[in-house]
C-alpha atoms as a PDB file:
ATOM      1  CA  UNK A   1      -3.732   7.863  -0.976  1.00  0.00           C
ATOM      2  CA  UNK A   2      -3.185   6.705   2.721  1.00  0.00           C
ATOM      3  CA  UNK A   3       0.094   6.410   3.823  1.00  0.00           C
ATOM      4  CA  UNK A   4      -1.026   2.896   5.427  1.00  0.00           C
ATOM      5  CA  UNK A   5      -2.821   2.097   2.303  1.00  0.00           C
ATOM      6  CA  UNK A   6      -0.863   1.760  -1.028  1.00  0.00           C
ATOM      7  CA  UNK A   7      -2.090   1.145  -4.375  1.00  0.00           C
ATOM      8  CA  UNK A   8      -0.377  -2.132  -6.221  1.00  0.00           C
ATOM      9  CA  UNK A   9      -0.552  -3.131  -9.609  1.00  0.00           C
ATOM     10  CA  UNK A  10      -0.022  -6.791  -9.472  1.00  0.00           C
ATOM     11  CA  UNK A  11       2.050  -8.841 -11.734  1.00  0.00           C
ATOM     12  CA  UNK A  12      -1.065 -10.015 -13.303  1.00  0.00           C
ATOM     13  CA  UNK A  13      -2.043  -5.898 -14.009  1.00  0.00           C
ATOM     14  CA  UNK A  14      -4.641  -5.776 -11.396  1.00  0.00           C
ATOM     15  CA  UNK A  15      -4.708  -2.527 -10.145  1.00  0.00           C
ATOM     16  CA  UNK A  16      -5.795  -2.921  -6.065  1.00  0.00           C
ATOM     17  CA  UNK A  17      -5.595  -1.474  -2.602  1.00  0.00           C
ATOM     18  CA  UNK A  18      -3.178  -2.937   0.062  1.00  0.00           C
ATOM     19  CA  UNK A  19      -3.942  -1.772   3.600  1.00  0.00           C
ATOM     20  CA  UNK A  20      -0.922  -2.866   5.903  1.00  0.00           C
ATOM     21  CA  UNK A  21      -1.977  -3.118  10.022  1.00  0.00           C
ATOM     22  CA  UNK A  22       1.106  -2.819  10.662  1.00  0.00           C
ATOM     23  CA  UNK A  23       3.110   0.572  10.251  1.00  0.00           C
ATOM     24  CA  UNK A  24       6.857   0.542  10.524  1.00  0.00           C
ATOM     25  CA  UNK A  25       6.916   4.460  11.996  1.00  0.00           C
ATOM     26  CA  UNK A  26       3.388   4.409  13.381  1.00  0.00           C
ATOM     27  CA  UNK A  27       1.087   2.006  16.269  1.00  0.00           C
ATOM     28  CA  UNK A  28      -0.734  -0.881  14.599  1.00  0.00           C
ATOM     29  CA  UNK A  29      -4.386  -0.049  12.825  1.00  0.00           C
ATOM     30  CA  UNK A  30      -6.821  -1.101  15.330  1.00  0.00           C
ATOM     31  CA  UNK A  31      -9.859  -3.527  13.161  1.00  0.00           C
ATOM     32  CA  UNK A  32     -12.322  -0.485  13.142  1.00  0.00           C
ATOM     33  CA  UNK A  33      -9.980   1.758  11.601  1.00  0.00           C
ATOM     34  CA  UNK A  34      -8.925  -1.197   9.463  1.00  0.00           C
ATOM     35  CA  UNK A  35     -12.838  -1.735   8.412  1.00  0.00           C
ATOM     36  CA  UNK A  36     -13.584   1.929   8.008  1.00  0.00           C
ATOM     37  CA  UNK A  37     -10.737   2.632   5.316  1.00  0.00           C
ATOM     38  CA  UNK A  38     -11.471  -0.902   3.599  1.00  0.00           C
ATOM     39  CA  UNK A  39     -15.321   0.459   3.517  1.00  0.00           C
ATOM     40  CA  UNK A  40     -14.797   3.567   1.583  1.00  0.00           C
ATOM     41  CA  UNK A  41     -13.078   1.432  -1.263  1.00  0.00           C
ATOM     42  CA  UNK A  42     -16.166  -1.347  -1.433  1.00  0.00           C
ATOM     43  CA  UNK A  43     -18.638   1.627  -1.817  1.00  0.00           C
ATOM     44  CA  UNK A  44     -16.485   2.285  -5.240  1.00  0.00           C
ATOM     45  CA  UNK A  45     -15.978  -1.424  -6.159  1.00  0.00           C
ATOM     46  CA  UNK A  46     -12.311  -1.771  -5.809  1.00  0.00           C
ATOM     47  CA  UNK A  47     -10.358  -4.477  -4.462  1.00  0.00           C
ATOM     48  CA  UNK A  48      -8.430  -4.384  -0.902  1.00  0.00           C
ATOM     49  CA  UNK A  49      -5.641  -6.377   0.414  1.00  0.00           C
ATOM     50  CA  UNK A  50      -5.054  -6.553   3.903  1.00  0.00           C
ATOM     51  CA  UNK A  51      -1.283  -7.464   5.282  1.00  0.00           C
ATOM     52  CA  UNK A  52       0.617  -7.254   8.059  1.00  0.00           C
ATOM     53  CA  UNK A  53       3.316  -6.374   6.208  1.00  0.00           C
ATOM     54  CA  UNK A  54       5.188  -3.100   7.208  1.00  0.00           C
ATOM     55  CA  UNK A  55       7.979  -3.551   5.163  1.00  0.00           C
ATOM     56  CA  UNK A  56       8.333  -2.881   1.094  1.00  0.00           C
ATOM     57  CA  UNK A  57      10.588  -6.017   0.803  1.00  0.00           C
ATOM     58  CA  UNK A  58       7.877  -9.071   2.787  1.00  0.00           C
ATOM     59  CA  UNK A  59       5.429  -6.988   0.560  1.00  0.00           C
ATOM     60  CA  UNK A  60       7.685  -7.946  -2.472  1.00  0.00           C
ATOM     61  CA  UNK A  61       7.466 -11.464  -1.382  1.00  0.00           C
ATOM     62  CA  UNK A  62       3.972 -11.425  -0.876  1.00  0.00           C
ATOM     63  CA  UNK A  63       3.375  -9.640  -4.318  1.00  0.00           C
ATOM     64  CA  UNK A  64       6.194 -10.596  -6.908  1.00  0.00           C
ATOM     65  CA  UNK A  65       6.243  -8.501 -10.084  1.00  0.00           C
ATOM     66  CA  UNK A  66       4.121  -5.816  -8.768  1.00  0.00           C
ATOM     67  CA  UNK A  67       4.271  -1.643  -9.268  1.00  0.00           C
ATOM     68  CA  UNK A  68       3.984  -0.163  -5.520  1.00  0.00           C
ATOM     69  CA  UNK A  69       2.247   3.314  -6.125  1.00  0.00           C
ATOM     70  CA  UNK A  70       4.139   5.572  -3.569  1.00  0.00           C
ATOM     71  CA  UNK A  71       4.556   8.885  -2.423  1.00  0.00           C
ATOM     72  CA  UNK A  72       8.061  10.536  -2.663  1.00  0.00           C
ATOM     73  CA  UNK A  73       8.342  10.781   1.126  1.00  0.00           C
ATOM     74  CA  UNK A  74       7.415   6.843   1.475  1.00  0.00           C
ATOM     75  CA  UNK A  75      11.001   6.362  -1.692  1.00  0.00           C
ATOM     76  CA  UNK A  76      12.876   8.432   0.443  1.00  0.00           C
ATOM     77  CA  UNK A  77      12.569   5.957   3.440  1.00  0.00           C
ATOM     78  CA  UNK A  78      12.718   3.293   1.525  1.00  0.00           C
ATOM     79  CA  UNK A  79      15.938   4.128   0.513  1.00  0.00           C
ATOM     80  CA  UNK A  80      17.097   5.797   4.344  1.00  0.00           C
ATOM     81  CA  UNK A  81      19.859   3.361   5.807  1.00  0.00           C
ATOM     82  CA  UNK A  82      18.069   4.172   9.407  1.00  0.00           C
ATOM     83  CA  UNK A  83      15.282   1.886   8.845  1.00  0.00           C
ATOM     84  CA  UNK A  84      17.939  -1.033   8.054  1.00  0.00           C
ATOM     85  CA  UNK A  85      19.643  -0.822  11.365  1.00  0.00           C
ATOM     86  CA  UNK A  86      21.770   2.421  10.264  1.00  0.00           C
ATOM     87  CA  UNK A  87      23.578  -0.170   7.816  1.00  0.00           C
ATOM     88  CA  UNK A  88      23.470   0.973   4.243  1.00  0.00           C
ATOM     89  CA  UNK A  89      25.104  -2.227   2.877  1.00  0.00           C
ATOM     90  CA  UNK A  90      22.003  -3.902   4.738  1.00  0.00           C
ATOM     91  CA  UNK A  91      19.704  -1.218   2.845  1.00  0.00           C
ATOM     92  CA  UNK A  92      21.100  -2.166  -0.840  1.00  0.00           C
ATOM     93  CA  UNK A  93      21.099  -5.899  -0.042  1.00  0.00           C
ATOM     94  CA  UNK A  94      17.280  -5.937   0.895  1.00  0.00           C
ATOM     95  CA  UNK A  95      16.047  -3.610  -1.621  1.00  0.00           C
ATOM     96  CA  UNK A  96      17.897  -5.386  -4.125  1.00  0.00           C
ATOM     97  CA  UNK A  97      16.019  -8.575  -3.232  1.00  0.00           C
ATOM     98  CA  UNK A  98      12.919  -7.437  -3.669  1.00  0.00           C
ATOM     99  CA  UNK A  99      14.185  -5.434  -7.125  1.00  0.00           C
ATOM    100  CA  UNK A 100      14.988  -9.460  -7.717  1.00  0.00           C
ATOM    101  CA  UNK A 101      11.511 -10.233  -6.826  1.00  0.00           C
ATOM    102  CA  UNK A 102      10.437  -7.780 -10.267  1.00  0.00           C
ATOM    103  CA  UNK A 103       8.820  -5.304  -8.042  1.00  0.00           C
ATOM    104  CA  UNK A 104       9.288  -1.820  -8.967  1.00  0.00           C
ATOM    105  CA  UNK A 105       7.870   1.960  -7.249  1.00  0.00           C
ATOM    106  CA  UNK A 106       5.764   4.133  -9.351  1.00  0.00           C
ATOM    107  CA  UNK A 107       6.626   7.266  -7.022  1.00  0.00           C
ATOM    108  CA  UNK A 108       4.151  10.610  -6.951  1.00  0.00           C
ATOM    109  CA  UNK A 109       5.507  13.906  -5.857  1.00  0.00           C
ATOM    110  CA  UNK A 110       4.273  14.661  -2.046  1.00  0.00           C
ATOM    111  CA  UNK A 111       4.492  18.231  -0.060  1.00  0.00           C
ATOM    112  CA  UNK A 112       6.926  17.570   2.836  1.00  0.00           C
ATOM    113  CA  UNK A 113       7.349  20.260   4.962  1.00  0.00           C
ATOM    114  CA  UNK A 114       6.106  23.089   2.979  1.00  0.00           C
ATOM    115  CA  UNK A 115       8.089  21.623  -0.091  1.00  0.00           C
ATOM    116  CA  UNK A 116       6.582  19.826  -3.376  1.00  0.00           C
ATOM    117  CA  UNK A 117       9.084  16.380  -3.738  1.00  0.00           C
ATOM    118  CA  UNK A 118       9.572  14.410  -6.634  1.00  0.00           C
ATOM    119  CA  UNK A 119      11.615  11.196  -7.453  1.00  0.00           C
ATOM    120  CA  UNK A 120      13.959  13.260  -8.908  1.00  0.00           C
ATOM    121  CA  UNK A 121      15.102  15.359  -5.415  1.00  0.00           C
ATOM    122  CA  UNK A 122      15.881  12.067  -3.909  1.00  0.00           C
ATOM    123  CA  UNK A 123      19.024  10.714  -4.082  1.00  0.00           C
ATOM    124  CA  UNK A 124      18.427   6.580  -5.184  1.00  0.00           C
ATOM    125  CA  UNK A 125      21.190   4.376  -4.893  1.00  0.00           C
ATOM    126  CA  UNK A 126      22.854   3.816  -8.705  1.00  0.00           C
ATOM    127  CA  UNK A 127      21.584  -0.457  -8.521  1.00  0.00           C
ATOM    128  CA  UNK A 128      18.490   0.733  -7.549  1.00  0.00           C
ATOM    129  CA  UNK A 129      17.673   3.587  -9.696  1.00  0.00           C
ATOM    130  CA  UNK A 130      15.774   1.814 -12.886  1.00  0.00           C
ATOM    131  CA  UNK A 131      13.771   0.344 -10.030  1.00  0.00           C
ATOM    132  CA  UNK A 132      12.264   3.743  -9.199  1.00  0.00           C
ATOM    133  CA  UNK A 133       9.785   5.527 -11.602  1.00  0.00           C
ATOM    134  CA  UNK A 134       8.453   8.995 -11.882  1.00  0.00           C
ATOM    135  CA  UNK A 135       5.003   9.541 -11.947  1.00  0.00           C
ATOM    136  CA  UNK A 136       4.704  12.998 -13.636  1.00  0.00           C
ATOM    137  CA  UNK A 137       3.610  15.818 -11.068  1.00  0.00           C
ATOM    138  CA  UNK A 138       0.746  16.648 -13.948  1.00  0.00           C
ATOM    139  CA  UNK A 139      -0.652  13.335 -13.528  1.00  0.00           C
ATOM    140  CA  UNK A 140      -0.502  12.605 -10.088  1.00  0.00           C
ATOM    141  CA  UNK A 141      -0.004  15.606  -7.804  1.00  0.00           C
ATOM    142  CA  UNK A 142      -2.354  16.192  -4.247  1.00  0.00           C
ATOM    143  CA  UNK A 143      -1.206  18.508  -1.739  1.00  0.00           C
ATOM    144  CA  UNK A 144      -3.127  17.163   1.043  1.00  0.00           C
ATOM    145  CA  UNK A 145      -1.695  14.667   3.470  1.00  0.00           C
ATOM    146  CA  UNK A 146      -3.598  11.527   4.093  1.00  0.00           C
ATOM    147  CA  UNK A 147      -4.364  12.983   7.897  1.00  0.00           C
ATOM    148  CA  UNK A 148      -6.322  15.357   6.897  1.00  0.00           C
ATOM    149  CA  UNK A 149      -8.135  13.252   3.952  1.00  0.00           C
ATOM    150  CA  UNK A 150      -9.585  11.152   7.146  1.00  0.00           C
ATOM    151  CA  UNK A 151     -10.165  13.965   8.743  1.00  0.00           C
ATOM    152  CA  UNK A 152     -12.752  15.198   6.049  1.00  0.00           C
ATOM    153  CA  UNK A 153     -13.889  11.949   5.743  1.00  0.00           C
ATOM    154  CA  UNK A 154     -14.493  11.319   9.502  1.00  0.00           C
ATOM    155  CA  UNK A 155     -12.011   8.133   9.707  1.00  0.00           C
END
């Protein structure tokens, strides 16, 4: 939904919200954008987690054996050595903790520049790949990016 907000199944099957503060490519939330986002989920009744956790593998730690929902933009830096100090060795070490954690990525197609992406254009890492699953562009498929969804929405 939000790029800051993810949805997580939790190893118990919980399906919830997790709003992180903290943004690895963006400025931090500040607490009324944090409260106006966690607001339009308690209208609807459903639960909201919020971290300050901008990275998949402390959210792994946090949440063991849960499904990240995802966008195919958010896999494709996830998998991107530059956010692991340009070191891809570094990049398969951490994400392979948190694969050790029993996390996985449920990953939804997303338009990036002009183009529809699914799991399936990125290239994932071989020790990483059962890690990764497709969430069917008939199932899951909005061509709006979560700017403009606060936009409408006045957040």
């Amino acid at each position: 939904m939000f790029r800051e907000m993810q949805d997580i199944i939790c190893g118990d099957g919980y399906p919830c919200f997790e709003i992180s503060a903290v943004n690895a490519d963006k400025p931090p939330l500040l607490l009324s954008q944090i409260k106006d986002r966690v607001n339009q989920f308690e209208k609807v009744g459903k639960t909201v987690i919020i971290s300050n956790q901008p990275y998949f593998y402390k959210k792994a730690e946090l949440f063991p054996g849960s499904a990240f929902v995802i966008g195919a933009d958010t896999a494709a830096r996830l998998v991107n050595p530059k956010y692991y100090g340009g070191d891809y060795g570094n990049m398969l070490e951490i994400l392979l903790g948190c694969k050790n954690t029993g996390c996985t990525f449920l990953v939804g197609g997303r338009n990036v520049d002009g183009v529809f992406k699914v799991l399936e254009d990125l290239e994932i890492p071989e020790e990483l790949k059962d890690m990764f699953i497709s969430i069917p562009m008939e199932k899951f498929r909005m061509d709006i990016s979560s700017t403009e969804i606060r936009k409408r929405q006045g957040i």
